[in-house]
C-alpha atoms as a PDB file:
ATOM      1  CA  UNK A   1      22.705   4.029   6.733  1.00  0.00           C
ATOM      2  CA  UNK A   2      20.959   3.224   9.857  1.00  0.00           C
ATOM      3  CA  UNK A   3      19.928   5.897  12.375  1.00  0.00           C
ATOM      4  CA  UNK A   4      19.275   5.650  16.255  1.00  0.00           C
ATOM      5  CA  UNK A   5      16.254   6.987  16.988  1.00  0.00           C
ATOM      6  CA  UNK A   6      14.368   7.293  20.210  1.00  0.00           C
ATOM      7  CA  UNK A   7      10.503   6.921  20.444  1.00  0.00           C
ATOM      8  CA  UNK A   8       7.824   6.948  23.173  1.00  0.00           C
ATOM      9  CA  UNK A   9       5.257   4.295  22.755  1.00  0.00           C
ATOM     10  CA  UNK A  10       1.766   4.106  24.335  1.00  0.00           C
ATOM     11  CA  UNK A  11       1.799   1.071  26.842  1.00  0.00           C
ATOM     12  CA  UNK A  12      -1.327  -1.051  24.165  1.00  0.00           C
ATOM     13  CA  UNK A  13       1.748  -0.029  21.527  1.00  0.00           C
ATOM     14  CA  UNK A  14       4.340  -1.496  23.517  1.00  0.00           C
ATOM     15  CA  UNK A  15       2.433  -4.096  24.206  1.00  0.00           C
ATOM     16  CA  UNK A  16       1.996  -5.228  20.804  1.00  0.00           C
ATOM     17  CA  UNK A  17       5.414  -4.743  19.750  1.00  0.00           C
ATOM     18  CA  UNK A  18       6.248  -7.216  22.334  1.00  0.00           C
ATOM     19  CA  UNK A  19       3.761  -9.709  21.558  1.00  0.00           C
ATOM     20  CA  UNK A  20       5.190  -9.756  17.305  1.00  0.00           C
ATOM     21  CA  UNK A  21       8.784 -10.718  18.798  1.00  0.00           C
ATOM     22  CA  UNK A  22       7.075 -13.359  20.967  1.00  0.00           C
ATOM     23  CA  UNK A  23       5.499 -14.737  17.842  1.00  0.00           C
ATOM     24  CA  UNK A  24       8.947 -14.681  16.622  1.00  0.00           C
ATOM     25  CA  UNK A  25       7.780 -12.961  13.528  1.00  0.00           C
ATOM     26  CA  UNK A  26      10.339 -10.284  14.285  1.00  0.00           C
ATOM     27  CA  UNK A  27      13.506 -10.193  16.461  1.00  0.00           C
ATOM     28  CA  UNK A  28      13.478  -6.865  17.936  1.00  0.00           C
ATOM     29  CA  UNK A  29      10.644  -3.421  18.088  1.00  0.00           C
ATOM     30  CA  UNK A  30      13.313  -1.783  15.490  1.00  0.00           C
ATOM     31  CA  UNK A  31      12.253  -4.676  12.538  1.00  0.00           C
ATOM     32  CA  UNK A  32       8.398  -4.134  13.682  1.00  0.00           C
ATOM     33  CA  UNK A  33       8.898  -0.524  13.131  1.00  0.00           C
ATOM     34  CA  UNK A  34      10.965  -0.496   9.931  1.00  0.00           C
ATOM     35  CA  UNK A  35       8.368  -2.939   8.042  1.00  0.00           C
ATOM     36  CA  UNK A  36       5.339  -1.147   9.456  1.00  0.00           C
ATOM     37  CA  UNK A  37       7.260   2.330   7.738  1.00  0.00           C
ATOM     38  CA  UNK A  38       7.938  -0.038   4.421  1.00  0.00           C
ATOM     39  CA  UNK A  39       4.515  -0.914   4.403  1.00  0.00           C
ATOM     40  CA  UNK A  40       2.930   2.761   5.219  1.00  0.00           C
ATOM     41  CA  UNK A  41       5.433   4.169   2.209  1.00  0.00           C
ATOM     42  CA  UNK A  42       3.908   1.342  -0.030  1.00  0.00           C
ATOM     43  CA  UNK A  43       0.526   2.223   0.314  1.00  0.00           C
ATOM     44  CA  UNK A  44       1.311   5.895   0.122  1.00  0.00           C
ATOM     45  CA  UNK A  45       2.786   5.275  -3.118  1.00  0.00           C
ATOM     46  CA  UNK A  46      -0.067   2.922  -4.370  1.00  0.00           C
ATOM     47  CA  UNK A  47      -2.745   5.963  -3.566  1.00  0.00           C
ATOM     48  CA  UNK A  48      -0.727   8.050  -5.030  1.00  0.00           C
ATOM     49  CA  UNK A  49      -0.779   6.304  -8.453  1.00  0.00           C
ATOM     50  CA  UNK A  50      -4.376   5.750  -8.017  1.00  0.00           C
ATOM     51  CA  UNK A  51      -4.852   9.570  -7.645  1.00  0.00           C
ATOM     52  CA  UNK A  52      -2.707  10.481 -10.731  1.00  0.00           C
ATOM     53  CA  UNK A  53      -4.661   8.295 -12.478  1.00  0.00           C
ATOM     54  CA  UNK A  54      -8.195   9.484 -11.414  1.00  0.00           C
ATOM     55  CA  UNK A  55      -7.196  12.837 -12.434  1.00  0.00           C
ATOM     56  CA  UNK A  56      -5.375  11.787 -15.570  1.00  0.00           C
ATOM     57  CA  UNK A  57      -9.596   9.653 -16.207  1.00  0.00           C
ATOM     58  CA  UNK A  58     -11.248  12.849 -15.017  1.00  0.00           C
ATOM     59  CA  UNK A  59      -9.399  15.079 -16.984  1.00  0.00           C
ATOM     60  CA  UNK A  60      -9.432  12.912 -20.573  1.00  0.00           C
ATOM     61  CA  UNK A  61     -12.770  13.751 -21.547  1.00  0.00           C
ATOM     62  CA  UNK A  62     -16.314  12.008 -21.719  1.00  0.00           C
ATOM     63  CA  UNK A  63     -16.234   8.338 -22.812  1.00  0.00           C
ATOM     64  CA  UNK A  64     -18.338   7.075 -25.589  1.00  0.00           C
ATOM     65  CA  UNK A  65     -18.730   3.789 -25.073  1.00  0.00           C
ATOM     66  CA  UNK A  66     -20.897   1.702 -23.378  1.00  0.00           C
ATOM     67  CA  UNK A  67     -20.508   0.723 -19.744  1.00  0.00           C
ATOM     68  CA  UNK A  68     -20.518  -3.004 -21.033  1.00  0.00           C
ATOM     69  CA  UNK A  69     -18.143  -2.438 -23.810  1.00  0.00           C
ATOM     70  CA  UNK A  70     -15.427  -0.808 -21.281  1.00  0.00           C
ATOM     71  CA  UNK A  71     -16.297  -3.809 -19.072  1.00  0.00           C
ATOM     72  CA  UNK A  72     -15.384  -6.113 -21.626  1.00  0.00           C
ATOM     73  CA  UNK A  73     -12.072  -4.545 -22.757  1.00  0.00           C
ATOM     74  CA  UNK A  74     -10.622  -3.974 -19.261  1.00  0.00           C
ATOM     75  CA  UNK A  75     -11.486  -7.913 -19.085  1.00  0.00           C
ATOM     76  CA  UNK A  76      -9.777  -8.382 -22.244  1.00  0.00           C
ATOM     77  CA  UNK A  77      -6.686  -6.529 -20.950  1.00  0.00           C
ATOM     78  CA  UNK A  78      -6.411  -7.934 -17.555  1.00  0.00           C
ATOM     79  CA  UNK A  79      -6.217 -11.861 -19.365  1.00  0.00           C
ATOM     80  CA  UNK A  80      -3.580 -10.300 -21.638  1.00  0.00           C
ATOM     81  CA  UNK A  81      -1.031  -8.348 -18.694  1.00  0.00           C
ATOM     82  CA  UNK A  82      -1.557 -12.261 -16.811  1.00  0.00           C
ATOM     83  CA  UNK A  83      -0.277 -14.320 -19.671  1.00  0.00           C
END
């Protein structure tokens, strides 16, 4: 469902808006808007996982291993999720 909305915009805002539809990157200011929102949620939800992980690290305990032996398994599991 799409809702009408009204916004004021600073005129350097404005300004830019206008210039992405004359790239023709983007028809109209709505499109600009909507995938600058898309892309602000993303990264939202992308620090948010990075949090809940940090505390998930912080909160597992001292590691044993060396700092070369991590190294060299997160290596080992990167090449393995990119096959």
């Amino acid at each position: 469902m799409t809702t009408r909305q009204s916004i004021s915009l600073t005129s350097p805002n404005d300004e830019w808006l206008r210039m992405q539809i004359a790239s023709e990157e983007y028809g109209s200011k709505s499109e600009v808007v909507n995938d600058l929102i898309r892309k602000v949620r993303k990264e939202q939800q992308e620090m948010e996982y990075i949090r809940s992980r940090l505390i998930s690290a912080e909160q597992s305990g001292i590691v044993e291993q060396s700092r070369n032996k991590m190294l060299t398994k997160f290596k080992q599991r990167i090449r393995r999720d990119d096959v």
